[in-house]
C-alpha atoms as a PDB file:
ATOM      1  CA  UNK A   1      -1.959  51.542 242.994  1.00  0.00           C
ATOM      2  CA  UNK A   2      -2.594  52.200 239.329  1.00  0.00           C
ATOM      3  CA  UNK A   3       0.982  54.956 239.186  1.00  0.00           C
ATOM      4  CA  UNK A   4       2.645  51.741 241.036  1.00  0.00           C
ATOM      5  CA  UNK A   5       1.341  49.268 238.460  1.00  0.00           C
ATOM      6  CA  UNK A   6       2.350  51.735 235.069  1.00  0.00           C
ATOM      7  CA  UNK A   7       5.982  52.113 237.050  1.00  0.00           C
ATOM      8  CA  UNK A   8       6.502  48.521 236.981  1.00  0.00           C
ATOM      9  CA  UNK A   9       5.486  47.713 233.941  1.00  0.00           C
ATOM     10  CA  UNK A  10       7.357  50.479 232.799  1.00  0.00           C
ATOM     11  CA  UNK A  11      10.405  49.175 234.182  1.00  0.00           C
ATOM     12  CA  UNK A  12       9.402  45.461 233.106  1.00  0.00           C
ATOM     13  CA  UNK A  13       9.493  46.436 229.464  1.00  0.00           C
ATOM     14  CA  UNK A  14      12.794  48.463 230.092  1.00  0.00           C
ATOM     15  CA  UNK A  15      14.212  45.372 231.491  1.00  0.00           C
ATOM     16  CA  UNK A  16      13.277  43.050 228.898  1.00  0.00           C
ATOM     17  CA  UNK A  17      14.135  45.439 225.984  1.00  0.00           C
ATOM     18  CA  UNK A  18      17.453  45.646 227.759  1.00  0.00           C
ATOM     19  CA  UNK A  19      17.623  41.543 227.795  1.00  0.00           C
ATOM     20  CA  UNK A  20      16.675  41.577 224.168  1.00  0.00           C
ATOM     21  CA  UNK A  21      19.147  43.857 223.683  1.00  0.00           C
ATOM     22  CA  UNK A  22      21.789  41.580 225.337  1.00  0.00           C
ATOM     23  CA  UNK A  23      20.695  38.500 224.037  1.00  0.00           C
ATOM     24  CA  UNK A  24      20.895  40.139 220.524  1.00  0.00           C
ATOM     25  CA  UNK A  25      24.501  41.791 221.268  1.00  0.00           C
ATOM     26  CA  UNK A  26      25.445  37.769 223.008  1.00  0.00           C
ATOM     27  CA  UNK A  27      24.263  36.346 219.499  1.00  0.00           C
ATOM     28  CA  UNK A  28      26.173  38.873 217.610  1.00  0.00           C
ATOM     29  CA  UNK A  29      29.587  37.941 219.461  1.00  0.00           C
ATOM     30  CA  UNK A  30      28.787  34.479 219.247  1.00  0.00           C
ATOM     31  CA  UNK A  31      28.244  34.646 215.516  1.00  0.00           C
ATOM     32  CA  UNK A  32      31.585  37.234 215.120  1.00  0.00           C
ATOM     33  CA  UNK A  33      33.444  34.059 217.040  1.00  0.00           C
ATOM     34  CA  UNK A  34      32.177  31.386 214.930  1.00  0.00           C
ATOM     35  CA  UNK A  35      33.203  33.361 211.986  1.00  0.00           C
ATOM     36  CA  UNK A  36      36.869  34.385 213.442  1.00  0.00           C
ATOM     37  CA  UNK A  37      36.915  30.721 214.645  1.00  0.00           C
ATOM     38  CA  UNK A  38      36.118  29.391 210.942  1.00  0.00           C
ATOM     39  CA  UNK A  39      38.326  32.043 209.606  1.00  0.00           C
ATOM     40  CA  UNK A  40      40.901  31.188 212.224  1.00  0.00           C
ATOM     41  CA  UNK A  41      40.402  26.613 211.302  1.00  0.00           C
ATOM     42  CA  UNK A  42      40.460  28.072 207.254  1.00  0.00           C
ATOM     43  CA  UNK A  43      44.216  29.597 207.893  1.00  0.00           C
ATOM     44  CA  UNK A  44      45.563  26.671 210.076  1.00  0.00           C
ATOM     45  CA  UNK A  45      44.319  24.405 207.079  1.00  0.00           C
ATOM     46  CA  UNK A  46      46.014  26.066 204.753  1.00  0.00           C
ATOM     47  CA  UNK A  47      49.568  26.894 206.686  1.00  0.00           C
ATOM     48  CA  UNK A  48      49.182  22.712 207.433  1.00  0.00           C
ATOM     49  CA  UNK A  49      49.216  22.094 203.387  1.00  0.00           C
ATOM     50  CA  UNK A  50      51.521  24.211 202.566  1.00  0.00           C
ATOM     51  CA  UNK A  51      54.054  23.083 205.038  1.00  0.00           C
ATOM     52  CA  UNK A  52      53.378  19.785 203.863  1.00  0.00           C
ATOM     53  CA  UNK A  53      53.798  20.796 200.490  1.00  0.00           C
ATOM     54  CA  UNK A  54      57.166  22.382 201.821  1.00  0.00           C
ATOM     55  CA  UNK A  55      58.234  19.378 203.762  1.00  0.00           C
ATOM     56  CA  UNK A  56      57.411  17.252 200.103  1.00  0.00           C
ATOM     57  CA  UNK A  57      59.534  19.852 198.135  1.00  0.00           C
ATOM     58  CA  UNK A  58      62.019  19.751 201.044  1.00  0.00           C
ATOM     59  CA  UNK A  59      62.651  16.267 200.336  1.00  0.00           C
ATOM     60  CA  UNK A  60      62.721  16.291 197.214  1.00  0.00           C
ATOM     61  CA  UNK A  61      65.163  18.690 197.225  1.00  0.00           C
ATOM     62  CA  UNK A  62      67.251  16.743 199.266  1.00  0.00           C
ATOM     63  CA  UNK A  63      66.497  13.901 197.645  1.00  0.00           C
ATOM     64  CA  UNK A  64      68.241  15.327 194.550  1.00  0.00           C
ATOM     65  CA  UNK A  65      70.995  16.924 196.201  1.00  0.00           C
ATOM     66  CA  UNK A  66      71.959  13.735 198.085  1.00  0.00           C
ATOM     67  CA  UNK A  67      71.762  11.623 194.749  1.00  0.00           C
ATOM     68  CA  UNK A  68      74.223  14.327 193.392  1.00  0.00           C
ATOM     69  CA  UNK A  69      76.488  14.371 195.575  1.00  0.00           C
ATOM     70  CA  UNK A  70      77.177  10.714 195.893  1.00  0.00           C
ATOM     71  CA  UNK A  71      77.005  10.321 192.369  1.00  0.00           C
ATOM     72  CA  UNK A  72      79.815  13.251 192.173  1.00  0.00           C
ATOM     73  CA  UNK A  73      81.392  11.127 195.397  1.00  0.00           C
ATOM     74  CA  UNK A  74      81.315   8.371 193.541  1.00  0.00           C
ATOM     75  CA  UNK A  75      83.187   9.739 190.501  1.00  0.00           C
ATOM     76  CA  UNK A  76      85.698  11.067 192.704  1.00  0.00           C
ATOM     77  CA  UNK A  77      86.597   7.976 194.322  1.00  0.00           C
ATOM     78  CA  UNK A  78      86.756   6.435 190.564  1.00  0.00           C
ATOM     79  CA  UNK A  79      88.958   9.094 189.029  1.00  0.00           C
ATOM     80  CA  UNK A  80      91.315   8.149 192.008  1.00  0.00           C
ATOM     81  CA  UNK A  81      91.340   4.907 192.102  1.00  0.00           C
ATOM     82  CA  UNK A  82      92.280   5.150 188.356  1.00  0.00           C
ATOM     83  CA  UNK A  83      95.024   8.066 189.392  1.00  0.00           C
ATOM     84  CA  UNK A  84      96.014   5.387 192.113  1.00  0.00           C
ATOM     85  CA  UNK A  85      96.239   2.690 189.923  1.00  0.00           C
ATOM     86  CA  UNK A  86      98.170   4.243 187.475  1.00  0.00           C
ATOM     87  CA  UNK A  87     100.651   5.124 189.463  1.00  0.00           C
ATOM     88  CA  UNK A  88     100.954   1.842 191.214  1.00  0.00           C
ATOM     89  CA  UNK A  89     101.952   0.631 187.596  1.00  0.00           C
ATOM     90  CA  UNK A  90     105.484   1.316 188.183  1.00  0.00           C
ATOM     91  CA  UNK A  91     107.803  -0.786 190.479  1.00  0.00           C
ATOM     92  CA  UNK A  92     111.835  -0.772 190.967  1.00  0.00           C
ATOM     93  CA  UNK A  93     113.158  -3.966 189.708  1.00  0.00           C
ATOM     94  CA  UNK A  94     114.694  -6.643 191.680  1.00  0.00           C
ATOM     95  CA  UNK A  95     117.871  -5.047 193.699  1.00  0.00           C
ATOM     96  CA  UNK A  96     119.716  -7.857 195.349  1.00  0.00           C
ATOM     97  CA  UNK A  97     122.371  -6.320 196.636  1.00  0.00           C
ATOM     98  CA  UNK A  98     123.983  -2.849 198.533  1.00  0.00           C
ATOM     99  CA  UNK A  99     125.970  -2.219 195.475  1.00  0.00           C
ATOM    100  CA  UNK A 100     122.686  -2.562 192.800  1.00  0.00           C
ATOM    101  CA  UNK A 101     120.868  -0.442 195.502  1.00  0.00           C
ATOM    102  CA  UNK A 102     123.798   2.054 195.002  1.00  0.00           C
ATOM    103  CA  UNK A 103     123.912   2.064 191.152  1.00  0.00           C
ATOM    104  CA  UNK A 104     119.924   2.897 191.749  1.00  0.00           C
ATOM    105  CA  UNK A 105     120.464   5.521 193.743  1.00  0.00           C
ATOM    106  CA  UNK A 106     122.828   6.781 191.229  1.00  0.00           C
ATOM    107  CA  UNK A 107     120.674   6.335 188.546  1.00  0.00           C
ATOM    108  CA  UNK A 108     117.474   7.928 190.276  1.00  0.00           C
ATOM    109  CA  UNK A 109     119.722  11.218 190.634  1.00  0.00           C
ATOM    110  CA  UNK A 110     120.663  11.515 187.059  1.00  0.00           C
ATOM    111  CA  UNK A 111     117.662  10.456 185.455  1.00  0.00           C
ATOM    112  CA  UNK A 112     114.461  12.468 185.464  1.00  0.00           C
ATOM    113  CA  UNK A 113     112.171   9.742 183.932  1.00  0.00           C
ATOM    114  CA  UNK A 114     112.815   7.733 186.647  1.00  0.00           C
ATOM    115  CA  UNK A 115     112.670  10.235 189.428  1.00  0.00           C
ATOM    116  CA  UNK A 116     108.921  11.226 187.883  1.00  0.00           C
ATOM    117  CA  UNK A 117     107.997   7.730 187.377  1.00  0.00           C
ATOM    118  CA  UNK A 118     109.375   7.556 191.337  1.00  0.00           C
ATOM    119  CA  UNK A 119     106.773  10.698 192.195  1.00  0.00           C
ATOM    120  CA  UNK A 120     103.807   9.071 190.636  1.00  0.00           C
ATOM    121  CA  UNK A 121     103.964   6.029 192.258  1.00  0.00           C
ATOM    122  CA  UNK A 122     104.964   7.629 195.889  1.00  0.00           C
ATOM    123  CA  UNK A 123     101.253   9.723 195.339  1.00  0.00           C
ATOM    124  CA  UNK A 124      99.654   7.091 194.544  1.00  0.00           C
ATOM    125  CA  UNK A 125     100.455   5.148 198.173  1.00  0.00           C
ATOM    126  CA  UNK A 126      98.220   6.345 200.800  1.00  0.00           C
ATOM    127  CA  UNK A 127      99.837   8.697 203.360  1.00  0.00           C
ATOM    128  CA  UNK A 128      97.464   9.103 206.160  1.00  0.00           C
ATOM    129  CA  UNK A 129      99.405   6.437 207.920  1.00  0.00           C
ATOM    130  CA  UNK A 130     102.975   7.761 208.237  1.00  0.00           C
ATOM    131  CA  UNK A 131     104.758   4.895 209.459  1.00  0.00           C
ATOM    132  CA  UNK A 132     103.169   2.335 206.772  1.00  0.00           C
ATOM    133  CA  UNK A 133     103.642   5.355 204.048  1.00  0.00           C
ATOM    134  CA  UNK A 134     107.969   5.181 204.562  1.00  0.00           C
ATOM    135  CA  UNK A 135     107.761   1.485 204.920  1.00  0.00           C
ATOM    136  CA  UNK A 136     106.021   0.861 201.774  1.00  0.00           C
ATOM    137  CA  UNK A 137     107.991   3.644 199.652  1.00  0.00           C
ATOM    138  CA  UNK A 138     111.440   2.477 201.540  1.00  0.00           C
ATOM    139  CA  UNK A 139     110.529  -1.520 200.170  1.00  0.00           C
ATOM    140  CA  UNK A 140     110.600  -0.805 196.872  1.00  0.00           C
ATOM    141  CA  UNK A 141     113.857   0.014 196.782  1.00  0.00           C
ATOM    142  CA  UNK A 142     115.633  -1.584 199.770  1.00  0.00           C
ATOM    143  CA  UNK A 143     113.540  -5.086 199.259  1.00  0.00           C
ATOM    144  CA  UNK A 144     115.015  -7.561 201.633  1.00  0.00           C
ATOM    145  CA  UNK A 145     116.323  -7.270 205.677  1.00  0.00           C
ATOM    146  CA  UNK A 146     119.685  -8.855 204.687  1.00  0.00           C
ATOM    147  CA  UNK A 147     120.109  -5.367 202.226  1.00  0.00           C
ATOM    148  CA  UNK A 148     118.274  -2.963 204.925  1.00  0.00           C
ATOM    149  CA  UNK A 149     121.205  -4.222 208.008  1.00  0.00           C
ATOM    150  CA  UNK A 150     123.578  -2.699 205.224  1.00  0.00           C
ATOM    151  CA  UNK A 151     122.419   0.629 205.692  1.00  0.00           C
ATOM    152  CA  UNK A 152     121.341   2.988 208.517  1.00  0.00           C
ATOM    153  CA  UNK A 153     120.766   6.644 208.854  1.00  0.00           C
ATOM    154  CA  UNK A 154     124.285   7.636 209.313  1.00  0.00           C
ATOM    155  CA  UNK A 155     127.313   5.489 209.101  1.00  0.00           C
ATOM    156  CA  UNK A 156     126.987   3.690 212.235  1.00  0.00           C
ATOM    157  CA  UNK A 157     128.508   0.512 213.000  1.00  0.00           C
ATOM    158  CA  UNK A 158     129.928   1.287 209.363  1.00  0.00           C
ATOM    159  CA  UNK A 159     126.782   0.979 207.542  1.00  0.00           C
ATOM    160  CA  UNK A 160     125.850   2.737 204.306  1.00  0.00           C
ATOM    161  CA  UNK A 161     124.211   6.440 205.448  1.00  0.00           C
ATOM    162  CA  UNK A 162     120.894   6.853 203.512  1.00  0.00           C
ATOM    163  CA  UNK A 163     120.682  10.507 205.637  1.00  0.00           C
ATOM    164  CA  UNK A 164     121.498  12.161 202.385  1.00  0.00           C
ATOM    165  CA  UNK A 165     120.227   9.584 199.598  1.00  0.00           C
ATOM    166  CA  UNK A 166     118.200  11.329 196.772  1.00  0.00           C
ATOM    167  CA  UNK A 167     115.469   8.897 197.374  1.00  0.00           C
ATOM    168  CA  UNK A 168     115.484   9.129 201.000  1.00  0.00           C
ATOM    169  CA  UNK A 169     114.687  13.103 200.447  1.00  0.00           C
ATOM    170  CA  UNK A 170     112.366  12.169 197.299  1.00  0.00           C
ATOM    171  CA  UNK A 171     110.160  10.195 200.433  1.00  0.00           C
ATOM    172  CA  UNK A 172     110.720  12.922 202.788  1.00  0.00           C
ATOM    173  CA  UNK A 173     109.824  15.876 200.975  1.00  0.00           C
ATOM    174  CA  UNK A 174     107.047  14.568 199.059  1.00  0.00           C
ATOM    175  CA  UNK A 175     105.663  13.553 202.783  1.00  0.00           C
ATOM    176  CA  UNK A 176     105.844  17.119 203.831  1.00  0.00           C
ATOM    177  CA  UNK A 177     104.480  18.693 200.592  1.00  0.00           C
ATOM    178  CA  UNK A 178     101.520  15.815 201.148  1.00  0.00           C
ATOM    179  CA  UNK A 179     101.050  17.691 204.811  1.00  0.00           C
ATOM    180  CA  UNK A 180     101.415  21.299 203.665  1.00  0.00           C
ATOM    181  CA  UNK A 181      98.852  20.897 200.829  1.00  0.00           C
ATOM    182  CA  UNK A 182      96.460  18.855 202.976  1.00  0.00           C
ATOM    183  CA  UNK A 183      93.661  20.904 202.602  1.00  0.00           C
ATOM    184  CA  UNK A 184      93.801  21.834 198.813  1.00  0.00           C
ATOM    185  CA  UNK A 185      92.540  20.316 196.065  1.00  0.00           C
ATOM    186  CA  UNK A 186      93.821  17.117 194.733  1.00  0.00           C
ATOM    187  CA  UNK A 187      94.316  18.435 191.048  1.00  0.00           C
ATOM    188  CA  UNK A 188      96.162  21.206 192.065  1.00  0.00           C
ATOM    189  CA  UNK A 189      98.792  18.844 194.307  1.00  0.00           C
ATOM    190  CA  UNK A 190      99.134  16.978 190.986  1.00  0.00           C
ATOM    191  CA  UNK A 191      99.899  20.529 189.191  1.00  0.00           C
ATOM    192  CA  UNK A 192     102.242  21.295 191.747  1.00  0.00           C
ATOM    193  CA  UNK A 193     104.051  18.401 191.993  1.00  0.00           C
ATOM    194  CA  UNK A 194     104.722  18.053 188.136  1.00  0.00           C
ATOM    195  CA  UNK A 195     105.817  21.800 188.149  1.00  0.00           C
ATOM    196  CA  UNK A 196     108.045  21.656 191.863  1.00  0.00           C
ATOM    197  CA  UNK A 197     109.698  18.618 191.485  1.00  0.00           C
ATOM    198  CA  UNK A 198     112.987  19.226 192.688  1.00  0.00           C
ATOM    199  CA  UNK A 199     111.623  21.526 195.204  1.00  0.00           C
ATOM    200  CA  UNK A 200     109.257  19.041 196.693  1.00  0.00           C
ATOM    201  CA  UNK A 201     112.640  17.186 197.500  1.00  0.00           C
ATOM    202  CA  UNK A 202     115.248  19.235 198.681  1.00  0.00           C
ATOM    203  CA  UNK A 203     113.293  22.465 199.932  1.00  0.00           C
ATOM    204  CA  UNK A 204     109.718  22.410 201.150  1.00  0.00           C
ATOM    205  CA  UNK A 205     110.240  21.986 204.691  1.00  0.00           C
ATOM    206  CA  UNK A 206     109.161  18.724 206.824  1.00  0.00           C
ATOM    207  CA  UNK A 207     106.270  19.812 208.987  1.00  0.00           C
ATOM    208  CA  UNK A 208     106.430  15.998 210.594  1.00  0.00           C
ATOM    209  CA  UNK A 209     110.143  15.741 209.676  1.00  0.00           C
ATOM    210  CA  UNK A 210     111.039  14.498 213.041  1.00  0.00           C
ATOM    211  CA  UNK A 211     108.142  11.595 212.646  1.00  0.00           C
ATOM    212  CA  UNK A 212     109.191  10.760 209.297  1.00  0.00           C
ATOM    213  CA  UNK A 213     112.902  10.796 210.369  1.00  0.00           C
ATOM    214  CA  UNK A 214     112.166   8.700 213.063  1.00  0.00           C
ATOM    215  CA  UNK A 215     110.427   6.270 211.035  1.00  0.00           C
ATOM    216  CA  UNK A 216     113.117   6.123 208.222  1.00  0.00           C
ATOM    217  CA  UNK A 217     115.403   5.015 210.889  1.00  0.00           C
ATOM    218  CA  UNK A 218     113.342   2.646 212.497  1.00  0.00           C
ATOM    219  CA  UNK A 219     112.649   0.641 209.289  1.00  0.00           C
ATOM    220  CA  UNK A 220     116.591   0.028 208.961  1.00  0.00           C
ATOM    221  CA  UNK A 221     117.005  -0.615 213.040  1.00  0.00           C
ATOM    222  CA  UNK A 222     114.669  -2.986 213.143  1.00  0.00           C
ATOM    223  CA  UNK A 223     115.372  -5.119 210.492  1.00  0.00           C
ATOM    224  CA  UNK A 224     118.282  -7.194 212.325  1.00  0.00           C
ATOM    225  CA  UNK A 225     115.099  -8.061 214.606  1.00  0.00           C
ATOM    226  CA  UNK A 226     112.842  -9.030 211.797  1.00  0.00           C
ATOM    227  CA  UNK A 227     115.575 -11.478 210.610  1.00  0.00           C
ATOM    228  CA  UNK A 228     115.345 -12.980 214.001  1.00  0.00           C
ATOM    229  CA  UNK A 229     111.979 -13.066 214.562  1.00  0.00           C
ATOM    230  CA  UNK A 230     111.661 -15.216 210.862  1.00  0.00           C
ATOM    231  CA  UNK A 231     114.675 -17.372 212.157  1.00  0.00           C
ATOM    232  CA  UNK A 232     112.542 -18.023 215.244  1.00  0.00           C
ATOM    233  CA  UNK A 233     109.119 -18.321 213.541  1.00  0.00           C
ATOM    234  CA  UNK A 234     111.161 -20.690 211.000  1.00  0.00           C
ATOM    235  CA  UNK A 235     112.359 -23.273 213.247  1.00  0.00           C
ATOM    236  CA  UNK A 236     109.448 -22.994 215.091  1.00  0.00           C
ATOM    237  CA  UNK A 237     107.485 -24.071 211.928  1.00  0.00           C
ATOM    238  CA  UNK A 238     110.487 -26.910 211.372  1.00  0.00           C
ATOM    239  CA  UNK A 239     110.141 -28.353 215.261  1.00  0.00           C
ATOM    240  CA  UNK A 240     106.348 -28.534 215.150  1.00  0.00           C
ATOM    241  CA  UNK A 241     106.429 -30.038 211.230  1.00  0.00           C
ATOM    242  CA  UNK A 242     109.144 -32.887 212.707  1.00  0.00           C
ATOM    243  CA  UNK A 243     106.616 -33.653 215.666  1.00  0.00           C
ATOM    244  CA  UNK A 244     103.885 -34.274 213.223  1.00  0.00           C
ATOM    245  CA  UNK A 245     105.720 -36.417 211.423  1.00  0.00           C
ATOM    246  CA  UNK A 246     107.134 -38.172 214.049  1.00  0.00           C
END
């Protein structure tokens, strides 16, 4: 019995120096973890403040940039509402009849003061609206309907043809240099309207000149129905002022 007894408490101690072992290796991992874990919490700690000292820069950044650029926006829209203004100085005087409307036209052709005072206050009008852009130019000169029915495009129901009029080419090719040059910068239009005057008229070609063609006409076709509809509207006004009355 006594080999029996040595064996197993051979083997005992084996075993337990084998659990110490283990226990000591277990608390050794454990204590590697903790420290990778604290290591690990350290690093996420410090990406989170930094990224939110990014995401404060970030705004400030953008911040800034977004003050700048509507302050530069700002300017922009300043500097052409002074351009705009400036050349909204300028207006035709009072043409009462075909024949003054004529003499104008003659006029505008010889004279290059007028013809530049003309260009500054046609860039000046806004011309993302085509149709209001050839009424508003075609009104300064041809100012009432009873002039307009005068006219037409060509010399139908023998009207006055405008087809060929210096300033109905002044508003036409201006329109289509405004369309080529869409894109560039606003300075540079200026530049190259000063120096290609008479080539923004009678050369650059009309990239909408079937629109603006279309329009031109309309404004003179229509205005025998404008008369009518104010004739109408007028004694419209007169009936319904009499029934008051009465």
């Amino acid at each position: 019995m006594e080999p029996n007894n040595k064996q197993h408490s051979e083997l005992l101690s084996t075993i337990l120096a084998q659990n110490k072992s283990l226990i000591e290796r277990n608390h050794a991992i454990k204590a590697l973890l903790e420290q990778s874990t604290n290591k690990l919490q350290q690093e996420v700690e410090a990406l989170k403040a930094q990224n939110v000292r990014q995401t404060e820069e970030n705004s400030k950044i953008y911040t800034h940039f977004t003050t700048e650029f509507f302050q530069l926006k700002m300017t922009v829209e300043n500097a052409m509402k002074a351009v705009q203004m400036k050349g909204s100085v300028f207006s035709v005087e009072q043409l009462c009849s075909p024949e003054e409307v004529l003499d104008f036209e003659r006029r505008l052709k010889d004279n290059c003061e007028l013809k530049n005072k003309l260009i500054q206050r046609i860039k000046a009008q806004p011309h993302d609206d085509i149709r209001k852009f050839v009424q508003e130019n075609l009104k300064l000169v041809f100012q009432t309907d009873e002039i307009i029915t005068r006219f037409s495009w060509n010399s139908a129901n023998r009207n006055i043809p405008v087809k060929d009029m210096h300033y109905i080419k002044l508003i036409r090719g201006l329109y289509s240099l405004f369309k080529i040059m869409d894109k560039l910068d606003y300075m540079y239009i200026c530049m190259y309207f000063n120096f290609y005057i008479d080539t923004a008229i009678d050369h650059i070609p009309g990239t909408a000149a079937s629109t603006i063609e279309f329009h031109i006409k309309n404004f003179f076709n229509s205005a025998k129905d404008r008369q009518k509809k104010r004739k109408r509207k007028a004694e419209s006004d007169k009936s319904e002022s009499e029934k008051s009355e009465s």
